[in-house]
C-alpha atoms as a PDB file:
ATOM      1  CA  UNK A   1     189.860 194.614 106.981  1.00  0.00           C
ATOM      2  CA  UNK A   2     189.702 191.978 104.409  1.00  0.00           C
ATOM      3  CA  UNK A   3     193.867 192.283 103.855  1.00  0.00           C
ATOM      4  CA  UNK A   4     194.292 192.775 107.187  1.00  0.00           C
ATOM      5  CA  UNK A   5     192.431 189.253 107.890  1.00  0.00           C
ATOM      6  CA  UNK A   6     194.266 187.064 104.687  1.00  0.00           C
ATOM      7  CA  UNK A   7     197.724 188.194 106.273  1.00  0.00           C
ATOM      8  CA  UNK A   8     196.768 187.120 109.455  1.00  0.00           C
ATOM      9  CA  UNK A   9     195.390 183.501 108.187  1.00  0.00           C
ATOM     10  CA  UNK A  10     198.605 183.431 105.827  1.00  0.00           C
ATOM     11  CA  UNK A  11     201.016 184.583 108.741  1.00  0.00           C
ATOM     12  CA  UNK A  12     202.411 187.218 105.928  1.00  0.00           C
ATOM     13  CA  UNK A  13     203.680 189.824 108.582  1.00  0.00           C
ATOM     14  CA  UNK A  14     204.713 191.753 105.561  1.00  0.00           C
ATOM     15  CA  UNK A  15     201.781 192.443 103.951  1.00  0.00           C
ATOM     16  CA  UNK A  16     200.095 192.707 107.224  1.00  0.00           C
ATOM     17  CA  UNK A  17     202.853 195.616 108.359  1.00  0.00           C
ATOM     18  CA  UNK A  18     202.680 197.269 104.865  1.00  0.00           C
ATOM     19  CA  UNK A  19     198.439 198.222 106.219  1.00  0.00           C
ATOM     20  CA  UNK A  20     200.269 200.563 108.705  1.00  0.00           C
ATOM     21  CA  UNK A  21     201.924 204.077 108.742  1.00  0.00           C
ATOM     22  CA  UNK A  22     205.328 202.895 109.110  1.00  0.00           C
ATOM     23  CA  UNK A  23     206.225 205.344 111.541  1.00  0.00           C
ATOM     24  CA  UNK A  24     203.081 204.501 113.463  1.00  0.00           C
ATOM     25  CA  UNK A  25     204.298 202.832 116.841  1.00  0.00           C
ATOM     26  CA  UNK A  26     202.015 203.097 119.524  1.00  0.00           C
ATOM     27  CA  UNK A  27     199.559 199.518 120.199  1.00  0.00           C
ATOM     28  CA  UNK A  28     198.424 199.716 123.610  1.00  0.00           C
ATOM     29  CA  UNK A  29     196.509 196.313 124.773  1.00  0.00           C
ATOM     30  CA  UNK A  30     194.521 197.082 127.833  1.00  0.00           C
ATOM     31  CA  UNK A  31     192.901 194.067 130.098  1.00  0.00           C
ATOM     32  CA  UNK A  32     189.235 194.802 131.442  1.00  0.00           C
ATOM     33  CA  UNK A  33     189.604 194.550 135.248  1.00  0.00           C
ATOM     34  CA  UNK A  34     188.347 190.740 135.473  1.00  0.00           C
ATOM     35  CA  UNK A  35     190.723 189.871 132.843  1.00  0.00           C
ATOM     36  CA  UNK A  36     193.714 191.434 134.888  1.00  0.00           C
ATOM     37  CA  UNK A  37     192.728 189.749 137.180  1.00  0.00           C
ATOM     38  CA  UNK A  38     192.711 186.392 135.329  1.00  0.00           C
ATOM     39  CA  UNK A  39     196.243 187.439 134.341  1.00  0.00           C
ATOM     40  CA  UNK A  40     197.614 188.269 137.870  1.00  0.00           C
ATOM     41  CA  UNK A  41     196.601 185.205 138.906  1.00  0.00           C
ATOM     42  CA  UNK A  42     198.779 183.043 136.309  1.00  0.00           C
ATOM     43  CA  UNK A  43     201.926 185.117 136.225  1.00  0.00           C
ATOM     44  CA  UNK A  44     202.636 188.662 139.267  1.00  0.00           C
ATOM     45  CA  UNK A  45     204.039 190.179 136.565  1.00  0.00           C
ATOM     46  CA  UNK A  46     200.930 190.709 134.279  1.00  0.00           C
ATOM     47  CA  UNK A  47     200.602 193.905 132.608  1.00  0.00           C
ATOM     48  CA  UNK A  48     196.858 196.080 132.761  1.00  0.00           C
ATOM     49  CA  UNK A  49     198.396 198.236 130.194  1.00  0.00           C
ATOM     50  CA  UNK A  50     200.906 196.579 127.525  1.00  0.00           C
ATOM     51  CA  UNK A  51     202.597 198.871 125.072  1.00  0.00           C
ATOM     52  CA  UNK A  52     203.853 197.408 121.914  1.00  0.00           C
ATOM     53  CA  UNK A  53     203.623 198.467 117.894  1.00  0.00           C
ATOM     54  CA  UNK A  54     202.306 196.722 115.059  1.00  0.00           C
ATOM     55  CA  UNK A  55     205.585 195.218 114.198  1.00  0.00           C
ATOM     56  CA  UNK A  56     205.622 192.713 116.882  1.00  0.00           C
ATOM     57  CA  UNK A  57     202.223 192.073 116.110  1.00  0.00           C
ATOM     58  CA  UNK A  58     203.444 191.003 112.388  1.00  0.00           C
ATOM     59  CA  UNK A  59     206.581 189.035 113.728  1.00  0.00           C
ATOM     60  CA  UNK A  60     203.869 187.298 116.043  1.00  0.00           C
ATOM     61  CA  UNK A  61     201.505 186.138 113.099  1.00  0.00           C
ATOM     62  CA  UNK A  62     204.309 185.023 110.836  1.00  0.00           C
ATOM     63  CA  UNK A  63     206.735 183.499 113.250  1.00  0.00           C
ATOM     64  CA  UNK A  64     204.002 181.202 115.004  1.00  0.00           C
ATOM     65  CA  UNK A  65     202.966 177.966 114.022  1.00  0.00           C
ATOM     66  CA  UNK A  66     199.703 178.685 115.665  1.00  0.00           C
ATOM     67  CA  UNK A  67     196.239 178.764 113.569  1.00  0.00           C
ATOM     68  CA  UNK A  68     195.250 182.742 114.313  1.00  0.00           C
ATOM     69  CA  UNK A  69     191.028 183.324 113.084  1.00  0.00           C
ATOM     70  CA  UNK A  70     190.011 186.836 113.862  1.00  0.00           C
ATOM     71  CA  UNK A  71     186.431 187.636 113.792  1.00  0.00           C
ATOM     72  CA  UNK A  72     185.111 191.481 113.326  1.00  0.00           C
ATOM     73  CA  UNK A  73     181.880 192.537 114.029  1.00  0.00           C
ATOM     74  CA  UNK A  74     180.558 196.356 114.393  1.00  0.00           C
ATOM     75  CA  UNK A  75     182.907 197.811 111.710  1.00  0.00           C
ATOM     76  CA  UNK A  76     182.852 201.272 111.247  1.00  0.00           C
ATOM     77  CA  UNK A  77     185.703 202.477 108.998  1.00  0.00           C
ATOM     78  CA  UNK A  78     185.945 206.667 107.941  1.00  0.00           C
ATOM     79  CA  UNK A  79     187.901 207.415 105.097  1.00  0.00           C
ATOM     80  CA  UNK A  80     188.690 210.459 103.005  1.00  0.00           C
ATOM     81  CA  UNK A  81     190.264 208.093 100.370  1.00  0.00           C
ATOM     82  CA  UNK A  82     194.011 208.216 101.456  1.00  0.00           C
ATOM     83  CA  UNK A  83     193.539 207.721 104.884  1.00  0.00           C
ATOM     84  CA  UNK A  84     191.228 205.391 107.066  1.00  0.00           C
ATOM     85  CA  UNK A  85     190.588 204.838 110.854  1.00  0.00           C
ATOM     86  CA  UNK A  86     188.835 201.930 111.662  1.00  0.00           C
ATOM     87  CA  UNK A  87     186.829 201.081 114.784  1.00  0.00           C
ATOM     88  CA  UNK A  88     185.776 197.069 115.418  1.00  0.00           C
ATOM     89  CA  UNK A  89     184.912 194.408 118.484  1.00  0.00           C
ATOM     90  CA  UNK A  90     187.063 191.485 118.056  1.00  0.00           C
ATOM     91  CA  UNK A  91     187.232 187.754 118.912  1.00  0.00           C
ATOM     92  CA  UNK A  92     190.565 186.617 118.582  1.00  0.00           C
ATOM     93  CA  UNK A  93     190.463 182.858 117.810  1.00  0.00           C
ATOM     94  CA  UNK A  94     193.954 180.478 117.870  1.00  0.00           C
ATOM     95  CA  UNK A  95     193.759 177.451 117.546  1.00  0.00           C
ATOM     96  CA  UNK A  96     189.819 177.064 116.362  1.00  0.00           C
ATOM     97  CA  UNK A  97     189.441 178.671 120.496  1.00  0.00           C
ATOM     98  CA  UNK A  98     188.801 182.434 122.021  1.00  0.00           C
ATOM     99  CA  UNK A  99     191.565 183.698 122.893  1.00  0.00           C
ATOM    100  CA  UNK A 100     190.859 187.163 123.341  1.00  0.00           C
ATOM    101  CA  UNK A 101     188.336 189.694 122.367  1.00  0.00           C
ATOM    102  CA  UNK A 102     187.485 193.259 122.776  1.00  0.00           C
ATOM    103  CA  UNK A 103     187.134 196.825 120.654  1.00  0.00           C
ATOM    104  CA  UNK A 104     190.184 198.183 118.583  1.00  0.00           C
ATOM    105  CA  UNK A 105     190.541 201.613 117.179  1.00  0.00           C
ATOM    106  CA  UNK A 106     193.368 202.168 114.480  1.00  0.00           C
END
């Protein structure tokens, strides 16, 4: 979580893509109802359900000029030493602002 968070403030989509399974592809975002609805009402073609992978994620953080801040709270990561999964709420922050928040699993 720590690397995860220094690529993110250093826009490195490399080292931020090398905390992945490279094969790994599958990074669903899913809006809660009222946020959908938020959504809908800026742009018809809002998604509830976006699929995307972690590379656009890492293009995202080191193509923007944008200041990204996550915050993680309620981390609960299971390892056997090789492998991890990792469950965590989230504030997004850009800009010093929430931007988005929620619970990820990877």
């Amino acid at each position: 979580m720590k690397q995860y968070h220094a690529a993110i403030l250093a826009h490195d989509g490399t080292a931020l893509s090398s905390l992945f399974l490279s094969d790994a592809n599958l990074w669903l975002n899913v809006l809660t109802d009222s946020a959908y609805a938020r959504a809908q009402a800026t742009s018809a073609a809002a998604q509830k359900v976006r699929v995307s992978n972690y590379r656009d994620f890492a293009k995202l953080v080191s193509t923007t000029p944008k200041n990204f801040d996550p915050e993680h709270s309620n981390v609960v990561i299971h390892t056997d030493g090789t492998i991890a999964a990792v469950y965590f709420d989230f504030v997004f922050n850009v800009d010093g602002k929430a931007n988005n928040s929620g619970s990820e699993t990877w």
